[in-house]
N, C-alpha and C. Protein backbone atom coordinates (compact mmCIF):
# COMPACT_ATOMS: atom_id res chain seq x y z
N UNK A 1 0.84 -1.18 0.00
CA UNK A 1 0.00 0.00 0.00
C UNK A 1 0.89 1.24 0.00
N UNK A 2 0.52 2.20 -0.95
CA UNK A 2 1.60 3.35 -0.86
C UNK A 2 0.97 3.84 0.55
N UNK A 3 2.05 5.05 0.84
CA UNK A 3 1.97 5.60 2.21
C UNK A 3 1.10 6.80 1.61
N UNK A 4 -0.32 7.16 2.90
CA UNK A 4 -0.41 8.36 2.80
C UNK A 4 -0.70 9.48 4.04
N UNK A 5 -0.25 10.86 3.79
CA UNK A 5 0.19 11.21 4.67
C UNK A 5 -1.15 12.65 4.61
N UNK A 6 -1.68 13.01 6.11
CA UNK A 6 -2.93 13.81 5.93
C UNK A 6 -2.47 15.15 7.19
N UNK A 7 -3.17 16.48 7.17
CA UNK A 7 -2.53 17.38 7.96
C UNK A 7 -4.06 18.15 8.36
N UNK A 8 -3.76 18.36 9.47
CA UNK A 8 -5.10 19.04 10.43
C UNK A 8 -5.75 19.58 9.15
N UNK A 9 -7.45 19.41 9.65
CA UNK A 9 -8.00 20.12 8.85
C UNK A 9 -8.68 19.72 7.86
N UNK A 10 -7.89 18.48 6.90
CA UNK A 10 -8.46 18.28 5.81
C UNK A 10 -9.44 17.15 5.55
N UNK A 11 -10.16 16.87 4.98
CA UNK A 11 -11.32 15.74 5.46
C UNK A 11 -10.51 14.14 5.42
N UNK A 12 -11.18 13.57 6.13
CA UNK A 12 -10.63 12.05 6.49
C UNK A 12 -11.28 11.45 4.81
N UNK A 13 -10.31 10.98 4.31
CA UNK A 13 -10.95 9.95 3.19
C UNK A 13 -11.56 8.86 3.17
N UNK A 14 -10.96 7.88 4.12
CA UNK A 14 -11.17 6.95 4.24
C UNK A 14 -11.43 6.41 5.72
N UNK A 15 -12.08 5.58 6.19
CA UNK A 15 -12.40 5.19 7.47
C UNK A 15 -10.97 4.08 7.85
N UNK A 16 -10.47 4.49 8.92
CA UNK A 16 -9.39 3.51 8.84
C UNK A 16 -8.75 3.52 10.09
N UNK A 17 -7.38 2.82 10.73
CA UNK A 17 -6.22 3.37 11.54
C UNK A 17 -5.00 4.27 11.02
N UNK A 18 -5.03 5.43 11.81
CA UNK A 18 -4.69 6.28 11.66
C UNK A 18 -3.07 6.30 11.95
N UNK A 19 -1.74 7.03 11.97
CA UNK A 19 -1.05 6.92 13.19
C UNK A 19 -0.59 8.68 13.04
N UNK A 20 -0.93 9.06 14.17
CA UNK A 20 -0.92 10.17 14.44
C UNK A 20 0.94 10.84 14.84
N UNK A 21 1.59 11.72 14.11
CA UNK A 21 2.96 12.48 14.37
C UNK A 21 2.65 13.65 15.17
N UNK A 22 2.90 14.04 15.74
CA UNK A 22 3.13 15.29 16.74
C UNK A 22 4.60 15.58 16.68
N UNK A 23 5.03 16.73 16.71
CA UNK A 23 6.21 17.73 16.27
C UNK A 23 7.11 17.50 17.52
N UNK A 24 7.55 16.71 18.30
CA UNK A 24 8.23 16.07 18.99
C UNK A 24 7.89 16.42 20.54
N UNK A 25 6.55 16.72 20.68
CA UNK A 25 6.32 16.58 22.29
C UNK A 25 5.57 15.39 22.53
N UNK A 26 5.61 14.75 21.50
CA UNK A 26 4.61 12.98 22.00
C UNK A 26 4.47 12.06 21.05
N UNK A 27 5.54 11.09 21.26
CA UNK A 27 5.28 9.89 20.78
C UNK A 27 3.79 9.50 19.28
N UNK A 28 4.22 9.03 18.70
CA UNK A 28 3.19 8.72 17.66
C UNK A 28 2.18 7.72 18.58
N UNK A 29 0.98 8.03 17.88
CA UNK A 29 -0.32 7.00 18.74
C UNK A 29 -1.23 6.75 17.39
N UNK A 30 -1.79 6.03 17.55
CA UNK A 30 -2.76 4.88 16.75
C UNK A 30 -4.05 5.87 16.88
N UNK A 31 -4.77 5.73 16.01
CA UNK A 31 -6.47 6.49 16.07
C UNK A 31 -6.90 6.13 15.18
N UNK A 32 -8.17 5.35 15.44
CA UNK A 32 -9.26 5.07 14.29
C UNK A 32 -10.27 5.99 13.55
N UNK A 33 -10.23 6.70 12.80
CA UNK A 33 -11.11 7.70 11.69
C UNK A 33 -12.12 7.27 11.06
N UNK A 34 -13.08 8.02 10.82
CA UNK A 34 -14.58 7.53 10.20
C UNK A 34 -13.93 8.67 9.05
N UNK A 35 -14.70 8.17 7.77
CA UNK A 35 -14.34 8.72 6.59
C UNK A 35 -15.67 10.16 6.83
N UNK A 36 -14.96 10.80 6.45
CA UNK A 36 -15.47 12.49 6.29
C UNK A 36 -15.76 13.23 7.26
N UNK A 37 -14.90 12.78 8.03
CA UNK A 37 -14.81 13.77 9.66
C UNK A 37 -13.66 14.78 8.76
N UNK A 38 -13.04 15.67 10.23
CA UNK A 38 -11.83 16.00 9.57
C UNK A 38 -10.74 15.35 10.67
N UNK A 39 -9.41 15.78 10.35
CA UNK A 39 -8.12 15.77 11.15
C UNK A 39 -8.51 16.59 12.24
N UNK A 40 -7.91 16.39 13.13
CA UNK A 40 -8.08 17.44 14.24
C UNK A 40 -6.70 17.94 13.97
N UNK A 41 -7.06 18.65 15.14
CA UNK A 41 -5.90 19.55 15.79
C UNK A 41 -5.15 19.51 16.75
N UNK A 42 -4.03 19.25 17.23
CA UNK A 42 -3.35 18.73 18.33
C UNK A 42 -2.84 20.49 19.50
N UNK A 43 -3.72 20.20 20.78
CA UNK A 43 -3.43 21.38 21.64
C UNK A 43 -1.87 22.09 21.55
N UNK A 44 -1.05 21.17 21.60
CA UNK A 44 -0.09 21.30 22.24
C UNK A 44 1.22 21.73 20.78
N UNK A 45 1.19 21.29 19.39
CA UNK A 45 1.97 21.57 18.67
C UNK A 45 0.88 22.43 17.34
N UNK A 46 1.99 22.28 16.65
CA UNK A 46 0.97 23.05 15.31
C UNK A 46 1.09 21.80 14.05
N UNK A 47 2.21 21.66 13.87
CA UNK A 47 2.15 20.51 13.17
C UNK A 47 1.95 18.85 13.75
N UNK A 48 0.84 18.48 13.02
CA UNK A 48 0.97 17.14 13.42
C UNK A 48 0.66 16.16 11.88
N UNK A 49 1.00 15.13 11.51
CA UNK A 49 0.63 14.46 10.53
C UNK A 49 0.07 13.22 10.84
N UNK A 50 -0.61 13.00 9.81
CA UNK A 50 -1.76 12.00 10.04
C UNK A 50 -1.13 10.98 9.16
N UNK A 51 -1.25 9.66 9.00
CA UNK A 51 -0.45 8.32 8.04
C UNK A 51 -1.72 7.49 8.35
N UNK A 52 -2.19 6.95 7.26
CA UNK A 52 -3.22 5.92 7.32
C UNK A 52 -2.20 4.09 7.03
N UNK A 53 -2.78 3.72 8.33
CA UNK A 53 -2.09 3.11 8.36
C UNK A 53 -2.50 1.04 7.72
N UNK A 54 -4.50 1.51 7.88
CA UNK A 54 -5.06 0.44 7.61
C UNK A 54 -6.53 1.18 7.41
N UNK A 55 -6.93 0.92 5.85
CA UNK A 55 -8.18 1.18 5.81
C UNK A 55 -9.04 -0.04 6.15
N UNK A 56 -10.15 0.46 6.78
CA UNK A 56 -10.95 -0.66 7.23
C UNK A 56 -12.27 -0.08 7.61
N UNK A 57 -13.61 -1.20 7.06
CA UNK A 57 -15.09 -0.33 7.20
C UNK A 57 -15.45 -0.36 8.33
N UNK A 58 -16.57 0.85 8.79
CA UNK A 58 -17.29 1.17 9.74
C UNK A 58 -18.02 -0.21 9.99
N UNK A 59 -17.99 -0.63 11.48
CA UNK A 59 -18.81 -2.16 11.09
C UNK A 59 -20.21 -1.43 11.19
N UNK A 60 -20.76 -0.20 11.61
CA UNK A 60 -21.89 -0.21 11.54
C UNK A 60 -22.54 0.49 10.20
N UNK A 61 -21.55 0.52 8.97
CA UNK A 61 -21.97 0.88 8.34
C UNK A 61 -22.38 -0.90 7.21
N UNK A 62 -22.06 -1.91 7.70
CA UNK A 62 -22.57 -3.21 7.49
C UNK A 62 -24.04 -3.56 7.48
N UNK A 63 -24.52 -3.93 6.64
CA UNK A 63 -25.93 -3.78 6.97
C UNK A 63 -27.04 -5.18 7.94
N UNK A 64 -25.14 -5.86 8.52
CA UNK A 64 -25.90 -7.12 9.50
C UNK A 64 -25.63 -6.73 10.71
N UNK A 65 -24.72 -5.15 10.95
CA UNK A 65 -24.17 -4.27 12.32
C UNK A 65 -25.33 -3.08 12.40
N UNK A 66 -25.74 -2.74 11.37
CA UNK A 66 -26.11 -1.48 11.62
C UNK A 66 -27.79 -1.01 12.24
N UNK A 67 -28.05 -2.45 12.99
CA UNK A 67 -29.42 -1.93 13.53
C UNK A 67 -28.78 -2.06 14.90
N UNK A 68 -27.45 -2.35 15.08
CA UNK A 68 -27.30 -2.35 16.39
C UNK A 68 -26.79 -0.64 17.21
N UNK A 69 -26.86 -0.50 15.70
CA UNK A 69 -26.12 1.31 16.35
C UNK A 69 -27.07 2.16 16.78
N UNK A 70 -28.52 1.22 16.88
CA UNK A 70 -29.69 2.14 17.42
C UNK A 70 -29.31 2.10 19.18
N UNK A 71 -28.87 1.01 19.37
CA UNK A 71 -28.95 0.40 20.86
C UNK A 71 -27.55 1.47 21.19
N UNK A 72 -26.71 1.76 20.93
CA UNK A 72 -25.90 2.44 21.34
C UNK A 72 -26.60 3.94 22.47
N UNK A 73 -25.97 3.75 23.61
CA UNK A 73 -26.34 5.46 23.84
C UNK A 73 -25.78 6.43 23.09
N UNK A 74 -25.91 7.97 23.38
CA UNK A 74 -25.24 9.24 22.88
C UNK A 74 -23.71 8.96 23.68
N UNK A 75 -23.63 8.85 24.38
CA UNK A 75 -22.33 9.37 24.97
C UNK A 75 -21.18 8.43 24.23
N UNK A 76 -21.70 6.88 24.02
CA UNK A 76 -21.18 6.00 23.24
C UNK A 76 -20.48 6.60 21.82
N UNK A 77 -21.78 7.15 21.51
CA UNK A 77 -21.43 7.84 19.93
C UNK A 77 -20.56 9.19 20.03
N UNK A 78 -20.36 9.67 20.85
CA UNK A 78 -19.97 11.11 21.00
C UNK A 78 -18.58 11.14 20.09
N UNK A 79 -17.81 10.15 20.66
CA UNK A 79 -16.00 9.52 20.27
C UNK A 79 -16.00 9.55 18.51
N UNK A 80 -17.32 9.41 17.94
CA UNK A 80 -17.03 8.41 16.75
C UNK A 80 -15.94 8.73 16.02
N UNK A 81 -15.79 10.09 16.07
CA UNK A 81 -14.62 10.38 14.80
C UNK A 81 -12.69 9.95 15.45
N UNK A 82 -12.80 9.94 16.73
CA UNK A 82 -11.28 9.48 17.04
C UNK A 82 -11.22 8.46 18.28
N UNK A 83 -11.24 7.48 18.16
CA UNK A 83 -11.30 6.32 19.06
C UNK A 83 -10.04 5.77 19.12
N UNK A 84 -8.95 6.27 20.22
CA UNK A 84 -7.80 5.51 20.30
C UNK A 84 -7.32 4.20 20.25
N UNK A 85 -6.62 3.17 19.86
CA UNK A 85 -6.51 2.25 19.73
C UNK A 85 -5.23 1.57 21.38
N UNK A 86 -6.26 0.75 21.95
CA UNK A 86 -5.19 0.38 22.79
C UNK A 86 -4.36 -0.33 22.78
């Protein structure tokens, strides 16, 4: 897979794992993206880059997952666009 590389701001393409660069106050970290959110913004630097690292679908956008996303609460859903990977 070629590498691609995304910068605050611009819309998420693809739903996927992310791995997030920060301008050397923190370690790279993993984040899962829903396609057409945007990048965020990192408090603490100005540059940060985004690397997709694995595209992969929304399971609730599956149509044998997606009556379960009724049962979800709000607060559940709040995360959707950046869900860290542990």
């Amino acid at each position: 897979m070629k590498r691609q590389f995304f910068t605050t701001g611009q819309r998420i393409p693809t739903t996927g794992v992310y791995l997030a660069k920060h301008c050397g106050h923190k370690f790279a970290e993993k984040f899962v993206f829903l396609k057409g959110g945007q990048f965020p913004r990192c408090s603490r630097c100005e540059r940060i880059a985004f690397e997709l690292l694995q595209a992969a679908p929304y399971i609730f956008s599956d149509p044998d997952f997606s009556a379960l996303a009724c049962e979800e609460t709000p607060s559940e859903r709040d995360d959707e666009h950046l869900r860290k990977i542990v």
